[in-house]
Structure formats: C-alpha cells, structure tokens
N, C-alpha and C. Protein backbone atom coordinates (compact mmCIF):
# COMPACT_ATOMS: atom_id res chain seq x y z
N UNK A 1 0.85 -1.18 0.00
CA UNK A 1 0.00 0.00 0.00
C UNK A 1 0.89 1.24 0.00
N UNK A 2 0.32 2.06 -0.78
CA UNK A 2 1.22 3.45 -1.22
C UNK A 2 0.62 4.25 0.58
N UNK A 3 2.04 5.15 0.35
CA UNK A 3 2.11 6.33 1.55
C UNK A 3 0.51 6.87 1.30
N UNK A 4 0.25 7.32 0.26
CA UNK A 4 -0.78 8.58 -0.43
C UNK A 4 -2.05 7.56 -0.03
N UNK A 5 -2.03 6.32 0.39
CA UNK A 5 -3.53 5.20 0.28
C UNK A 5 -3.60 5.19 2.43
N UNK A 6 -2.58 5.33 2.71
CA UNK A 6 -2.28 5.10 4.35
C UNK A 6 -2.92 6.63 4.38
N UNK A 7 -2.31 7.95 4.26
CA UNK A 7 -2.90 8.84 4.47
C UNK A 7 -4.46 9.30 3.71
N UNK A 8 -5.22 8.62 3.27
CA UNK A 8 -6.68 8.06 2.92
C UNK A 8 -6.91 7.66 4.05
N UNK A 9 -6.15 6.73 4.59
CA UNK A 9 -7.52 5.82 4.93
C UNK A 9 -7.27 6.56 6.41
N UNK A 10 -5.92 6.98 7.07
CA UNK A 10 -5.97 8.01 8.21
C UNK A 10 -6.78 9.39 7.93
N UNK A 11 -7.39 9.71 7.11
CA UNK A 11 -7.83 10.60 7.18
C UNK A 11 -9.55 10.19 7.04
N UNK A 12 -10.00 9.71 6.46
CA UNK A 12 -11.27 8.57 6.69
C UNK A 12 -11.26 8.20 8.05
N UNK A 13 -10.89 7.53 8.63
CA UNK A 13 -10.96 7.07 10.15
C UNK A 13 -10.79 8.05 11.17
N UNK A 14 -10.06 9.53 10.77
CA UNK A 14 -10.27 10.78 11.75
C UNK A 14 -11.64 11.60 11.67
N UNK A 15 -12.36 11.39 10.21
CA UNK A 15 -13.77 12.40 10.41
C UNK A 15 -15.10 11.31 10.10
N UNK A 16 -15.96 11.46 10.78
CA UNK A 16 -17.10 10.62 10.89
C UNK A 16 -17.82 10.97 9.60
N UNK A 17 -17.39 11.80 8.92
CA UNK A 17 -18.42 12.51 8.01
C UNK A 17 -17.04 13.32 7.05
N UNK A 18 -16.80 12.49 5.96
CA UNK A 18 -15.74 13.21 5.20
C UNK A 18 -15.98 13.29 3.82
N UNK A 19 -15.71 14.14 3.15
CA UNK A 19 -16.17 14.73 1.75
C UNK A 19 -14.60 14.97 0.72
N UNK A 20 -14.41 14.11 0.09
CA UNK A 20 -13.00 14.95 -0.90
C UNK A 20 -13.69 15.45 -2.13
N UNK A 21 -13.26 16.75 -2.13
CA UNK A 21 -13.58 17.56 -3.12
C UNK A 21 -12.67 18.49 -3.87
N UNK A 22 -13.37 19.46 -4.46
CA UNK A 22 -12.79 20.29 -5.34
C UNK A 22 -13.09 21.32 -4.77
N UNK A 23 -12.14 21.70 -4.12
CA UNK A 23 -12.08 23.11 -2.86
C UNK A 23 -11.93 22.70 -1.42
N UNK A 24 -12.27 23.88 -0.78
CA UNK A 24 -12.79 23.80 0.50
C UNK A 24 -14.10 24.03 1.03
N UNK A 25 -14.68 23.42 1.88
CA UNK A 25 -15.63 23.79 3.16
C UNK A 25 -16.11 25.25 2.84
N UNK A 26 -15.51 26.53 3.14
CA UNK A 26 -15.24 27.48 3.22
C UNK A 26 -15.00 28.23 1.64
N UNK A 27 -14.90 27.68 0.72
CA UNK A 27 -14.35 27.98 -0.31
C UNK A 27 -14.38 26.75 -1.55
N UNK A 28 -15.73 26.35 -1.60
CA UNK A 28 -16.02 25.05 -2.89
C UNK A 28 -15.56 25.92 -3.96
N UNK A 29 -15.19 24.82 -4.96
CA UNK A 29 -14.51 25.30 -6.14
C UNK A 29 -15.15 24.50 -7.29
N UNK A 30 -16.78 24.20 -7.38
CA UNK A 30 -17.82 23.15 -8.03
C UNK A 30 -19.01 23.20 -7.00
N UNK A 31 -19.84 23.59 -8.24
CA UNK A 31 -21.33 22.61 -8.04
C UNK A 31 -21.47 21.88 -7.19
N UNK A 32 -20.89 20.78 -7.45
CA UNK A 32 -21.08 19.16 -6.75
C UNK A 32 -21.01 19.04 -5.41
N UNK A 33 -19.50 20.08 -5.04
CA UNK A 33 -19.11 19.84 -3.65
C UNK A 33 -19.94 20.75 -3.20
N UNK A 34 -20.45 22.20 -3.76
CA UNK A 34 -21.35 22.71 -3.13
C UNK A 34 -22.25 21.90 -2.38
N UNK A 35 -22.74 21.00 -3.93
CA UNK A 35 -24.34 20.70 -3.04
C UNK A 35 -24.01 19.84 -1.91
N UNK A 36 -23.02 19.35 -1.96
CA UNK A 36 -22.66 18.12 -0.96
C UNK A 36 -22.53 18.58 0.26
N UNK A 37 -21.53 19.53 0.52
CA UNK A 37 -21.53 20.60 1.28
C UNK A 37 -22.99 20.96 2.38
N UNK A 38 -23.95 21.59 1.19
CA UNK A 38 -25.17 22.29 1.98
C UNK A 38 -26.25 21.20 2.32
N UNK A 39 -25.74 19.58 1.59
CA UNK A 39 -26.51 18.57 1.79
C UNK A 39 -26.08 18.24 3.34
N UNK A 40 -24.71 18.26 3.75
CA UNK A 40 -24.61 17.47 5.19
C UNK A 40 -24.39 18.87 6.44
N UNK A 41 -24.75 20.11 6.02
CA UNK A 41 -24.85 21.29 6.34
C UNK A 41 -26.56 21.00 7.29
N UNK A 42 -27.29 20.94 6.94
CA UNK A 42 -28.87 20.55 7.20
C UNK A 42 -28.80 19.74 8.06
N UNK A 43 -28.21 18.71 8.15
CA UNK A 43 -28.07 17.59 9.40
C UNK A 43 -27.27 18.34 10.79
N UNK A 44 -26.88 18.90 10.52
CA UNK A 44 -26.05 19.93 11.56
C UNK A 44 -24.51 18.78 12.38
N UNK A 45 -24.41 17.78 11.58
CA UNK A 45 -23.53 16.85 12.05
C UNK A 45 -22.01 17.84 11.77
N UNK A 46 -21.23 17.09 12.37
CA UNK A 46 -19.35 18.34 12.06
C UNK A 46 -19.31 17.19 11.10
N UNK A 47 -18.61 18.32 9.55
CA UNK A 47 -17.97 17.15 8.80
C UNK A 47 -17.01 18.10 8.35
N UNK A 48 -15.89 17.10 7.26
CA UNK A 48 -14.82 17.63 6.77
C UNK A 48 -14.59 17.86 5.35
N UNK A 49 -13.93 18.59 4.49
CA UNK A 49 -14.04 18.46 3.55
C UNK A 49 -12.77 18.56 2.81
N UNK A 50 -11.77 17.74 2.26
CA UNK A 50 -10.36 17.54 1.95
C UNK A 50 -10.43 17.90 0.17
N UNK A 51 -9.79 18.92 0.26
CA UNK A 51 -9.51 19.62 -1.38
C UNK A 51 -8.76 18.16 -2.06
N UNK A 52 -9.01 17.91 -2.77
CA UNK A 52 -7.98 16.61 -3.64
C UNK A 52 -7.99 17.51 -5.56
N UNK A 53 -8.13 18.47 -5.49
CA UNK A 53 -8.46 19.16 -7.07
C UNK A 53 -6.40 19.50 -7.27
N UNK A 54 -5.80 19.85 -6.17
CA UNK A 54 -4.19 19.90 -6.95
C UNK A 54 -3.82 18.91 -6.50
N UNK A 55 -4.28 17.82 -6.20
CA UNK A 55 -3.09 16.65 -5.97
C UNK A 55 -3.44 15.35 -6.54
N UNK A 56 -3.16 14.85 -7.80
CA UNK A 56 -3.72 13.97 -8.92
C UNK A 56 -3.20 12.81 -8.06
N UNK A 57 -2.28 13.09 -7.46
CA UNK A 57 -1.86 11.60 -7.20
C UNK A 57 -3.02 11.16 -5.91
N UNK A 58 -3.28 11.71 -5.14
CA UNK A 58 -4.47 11.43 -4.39
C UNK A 58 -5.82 11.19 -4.80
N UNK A 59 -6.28 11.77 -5.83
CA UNK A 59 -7.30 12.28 -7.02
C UNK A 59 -7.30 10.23 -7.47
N UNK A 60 -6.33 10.29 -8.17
CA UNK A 60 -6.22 8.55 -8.50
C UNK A 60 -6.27 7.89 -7.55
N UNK A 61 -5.92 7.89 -6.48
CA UNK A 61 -6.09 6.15 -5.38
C UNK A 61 -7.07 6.28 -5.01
N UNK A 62 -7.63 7.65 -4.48
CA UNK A 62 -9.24 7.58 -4.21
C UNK A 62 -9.92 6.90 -5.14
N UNK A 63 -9.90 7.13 -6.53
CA UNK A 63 -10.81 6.20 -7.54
C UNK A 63 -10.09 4.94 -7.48
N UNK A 64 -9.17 4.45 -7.79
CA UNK A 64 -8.82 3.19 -7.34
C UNK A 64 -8.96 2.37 -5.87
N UNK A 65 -9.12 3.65 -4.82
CA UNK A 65 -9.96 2.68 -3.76
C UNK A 65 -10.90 2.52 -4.10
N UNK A 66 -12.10 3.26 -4.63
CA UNK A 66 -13.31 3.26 -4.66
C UNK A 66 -14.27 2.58 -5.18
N UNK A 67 -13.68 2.81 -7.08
CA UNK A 67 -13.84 2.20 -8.04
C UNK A 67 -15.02 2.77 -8.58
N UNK A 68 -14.86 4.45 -8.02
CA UNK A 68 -16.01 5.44 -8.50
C UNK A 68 -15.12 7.52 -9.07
N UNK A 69 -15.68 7.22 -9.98
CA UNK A 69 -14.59 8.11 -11.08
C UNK A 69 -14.57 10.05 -10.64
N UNK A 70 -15.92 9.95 -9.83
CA UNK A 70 -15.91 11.43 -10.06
C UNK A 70 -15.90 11.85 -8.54
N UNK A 71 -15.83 13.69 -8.59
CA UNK A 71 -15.69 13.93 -7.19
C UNK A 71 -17.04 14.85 -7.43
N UNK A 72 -17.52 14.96 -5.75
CA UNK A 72 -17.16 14.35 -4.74
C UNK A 72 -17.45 13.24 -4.45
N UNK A 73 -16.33 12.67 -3.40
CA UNK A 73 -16.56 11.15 -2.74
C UNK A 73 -16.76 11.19 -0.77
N UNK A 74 -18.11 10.71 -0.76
CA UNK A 74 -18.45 11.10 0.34
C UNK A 74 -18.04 9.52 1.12
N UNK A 75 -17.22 9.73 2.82
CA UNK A 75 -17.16 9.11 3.44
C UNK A 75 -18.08 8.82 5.15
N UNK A 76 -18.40 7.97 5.26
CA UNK A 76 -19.44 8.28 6.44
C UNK A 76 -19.00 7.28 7.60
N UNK A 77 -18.58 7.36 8.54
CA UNK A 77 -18.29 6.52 9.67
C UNK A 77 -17.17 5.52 8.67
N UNK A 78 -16.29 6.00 7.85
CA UNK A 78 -15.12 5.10 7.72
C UNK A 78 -15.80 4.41 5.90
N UNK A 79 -17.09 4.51 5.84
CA UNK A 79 -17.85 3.90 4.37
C UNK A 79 -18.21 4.48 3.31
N UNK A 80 -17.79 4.54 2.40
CA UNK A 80 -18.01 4.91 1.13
C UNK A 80 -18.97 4.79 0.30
N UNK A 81 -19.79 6.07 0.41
CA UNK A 81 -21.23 6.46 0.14
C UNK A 81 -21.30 6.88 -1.47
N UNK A 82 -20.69 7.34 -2.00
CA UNK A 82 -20.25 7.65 -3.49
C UNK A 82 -20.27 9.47 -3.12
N UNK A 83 -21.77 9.77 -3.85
CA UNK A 83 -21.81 11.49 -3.89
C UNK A 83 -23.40 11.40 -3.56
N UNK A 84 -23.97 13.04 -3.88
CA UNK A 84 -25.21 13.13 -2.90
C UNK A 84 -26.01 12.51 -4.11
N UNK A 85 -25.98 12.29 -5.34
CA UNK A 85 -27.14 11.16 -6.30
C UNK A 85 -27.40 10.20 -5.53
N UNK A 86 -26.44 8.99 -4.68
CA UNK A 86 -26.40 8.15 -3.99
C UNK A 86 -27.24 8.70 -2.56
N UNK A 87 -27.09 9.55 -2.04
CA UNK A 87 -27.18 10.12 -0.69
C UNK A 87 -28.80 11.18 -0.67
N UNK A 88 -29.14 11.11 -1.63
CA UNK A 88 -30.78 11.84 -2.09
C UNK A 88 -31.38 10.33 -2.01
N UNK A 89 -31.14 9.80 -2.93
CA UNK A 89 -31.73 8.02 -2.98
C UNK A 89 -32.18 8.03 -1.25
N UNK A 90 -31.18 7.67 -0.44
CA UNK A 90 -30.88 7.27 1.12
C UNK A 90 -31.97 8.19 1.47
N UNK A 91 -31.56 9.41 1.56
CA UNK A 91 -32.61 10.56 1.94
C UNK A 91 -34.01 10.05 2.02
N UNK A 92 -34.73 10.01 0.39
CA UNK A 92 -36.11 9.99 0.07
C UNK A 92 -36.35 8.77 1.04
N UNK A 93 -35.14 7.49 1.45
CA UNK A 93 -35.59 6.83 1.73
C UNK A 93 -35.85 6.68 3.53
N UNK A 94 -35.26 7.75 4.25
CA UNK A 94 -35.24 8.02 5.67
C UNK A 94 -33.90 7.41 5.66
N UNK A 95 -32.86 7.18 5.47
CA UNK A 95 -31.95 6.57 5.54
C UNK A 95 -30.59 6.69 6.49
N UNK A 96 -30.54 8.09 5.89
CA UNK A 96 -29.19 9.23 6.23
C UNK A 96 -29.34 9.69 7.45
N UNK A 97 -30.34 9.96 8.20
CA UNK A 97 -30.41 10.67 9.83
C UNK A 97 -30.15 9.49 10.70
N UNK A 98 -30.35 8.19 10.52
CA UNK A 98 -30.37 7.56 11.50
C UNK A 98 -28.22 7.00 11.10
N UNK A 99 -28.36 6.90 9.76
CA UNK A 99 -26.90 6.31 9.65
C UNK A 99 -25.86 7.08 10.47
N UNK A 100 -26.03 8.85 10.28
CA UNK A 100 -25.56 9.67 10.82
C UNK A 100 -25.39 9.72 12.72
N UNK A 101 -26.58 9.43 13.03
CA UNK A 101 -26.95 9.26 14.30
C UNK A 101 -26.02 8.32 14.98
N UNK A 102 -25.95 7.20 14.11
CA UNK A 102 -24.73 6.30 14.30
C UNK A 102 -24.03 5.93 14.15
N UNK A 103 -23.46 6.77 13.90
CA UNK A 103 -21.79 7.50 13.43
C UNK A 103 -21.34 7.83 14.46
N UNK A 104 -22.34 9.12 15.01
CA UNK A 104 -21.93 9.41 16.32
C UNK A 104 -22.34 9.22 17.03
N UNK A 105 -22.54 7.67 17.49
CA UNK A 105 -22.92 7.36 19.10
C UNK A 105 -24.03 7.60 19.20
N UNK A 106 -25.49 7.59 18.54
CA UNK A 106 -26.26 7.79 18.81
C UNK A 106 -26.88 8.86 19.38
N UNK A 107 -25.97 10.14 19.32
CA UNK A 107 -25.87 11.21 19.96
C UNK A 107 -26.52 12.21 18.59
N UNK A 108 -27.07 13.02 19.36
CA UNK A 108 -28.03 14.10 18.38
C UNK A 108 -26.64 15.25 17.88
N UNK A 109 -26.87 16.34 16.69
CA UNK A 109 -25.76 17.06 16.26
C UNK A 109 -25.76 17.75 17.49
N UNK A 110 -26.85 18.65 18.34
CA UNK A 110 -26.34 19.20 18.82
C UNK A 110 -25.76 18.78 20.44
N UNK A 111 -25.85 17.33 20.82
CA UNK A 111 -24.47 16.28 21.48
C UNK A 111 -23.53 16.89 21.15
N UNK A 112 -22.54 16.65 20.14
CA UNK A 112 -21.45 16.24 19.35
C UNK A 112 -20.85 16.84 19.73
C-alpha cells in the first residue's frame, strides 16, 4: 500500500463525516461539492471536507480505492457512500439521519 492510500484511509478514520472535493468547506470550487456541502450542512452533524483538485496523485487512489470516477466522494463513519445522487436516494428513503446518528454514538448534532 502506497504512503498517499495510508494517508486516505488516516484521514477517513479521523472524520465521521468526510467529503474529498474540489475546494474547501469554506471555499467550494464546483457545483457538486457545493451541493454536498449544503446537503450534510442541514443535518447539523461536524464534517470535513479535503480539497484533492491539486493533488492527482491522491485524485487517482481515491478512484482506485473506490472504483467510482468522479468527485465528490463522500465518506461516512469510515464507508463509502459515493456522492449526494447516492445520498438523495438514502434521503427519500429516511436513511441518512439515522446512519448519521450512528456515526456518532447515537448522539443528536447538537451532542457532538
């Protein structure tokens, strides 16, 4: 396993709720991560959001972990959710509040 796949998966296992995108949190640089962004914004859960848009070599092992091509790639308690197409599906279906919920301990956002 490459250095660049160890610091993945340490960085997955530090946020309960992790997003690699194109920008920042603070500063999206796309659509996509926007919506992703204002999608786990509403849950009021803490999440993270890791720019991967200048670093190709990270950009590639993420899709080779994944075996899903585009960004963003949303991570949730350590699992790989894809992006919010996948995560609207979950939604309509009641899915996402309780997964979230137990992520963190069963603890409400404003617990956390």
């Amino acid at each position: 396993m490459s250095s660049i796949e160890d610091e993945i998966k340490e960085e997955i296992a530090r946020h309960k709720i992790l997003i690699y995108g194109k920008g920042t949190k603070t500063a999206p640089q796309c659509g996509f991560t926007v919506e992703t962004i204002q999608f786990f914004q509403k849950y009021g859960y803490p999440f993270e959001v890791i720019n991967v848009l200048p670093n190709m070599e990270k950009r590639e092992a993420l899709n080779k972990m994944t075996n899903w091509p585009t960004l963003p790639k949303v991570f949730i308690d350590g699992k790989f959710y894809g992006d919010t197409d996948i995560l609207d599906e979950m939604e309509a279906k009641g899915e996402v509040e309780p997964l979230l919920k137990a992520a963190f301990g069963g603890k409400s956002p404003e617990a956390v």
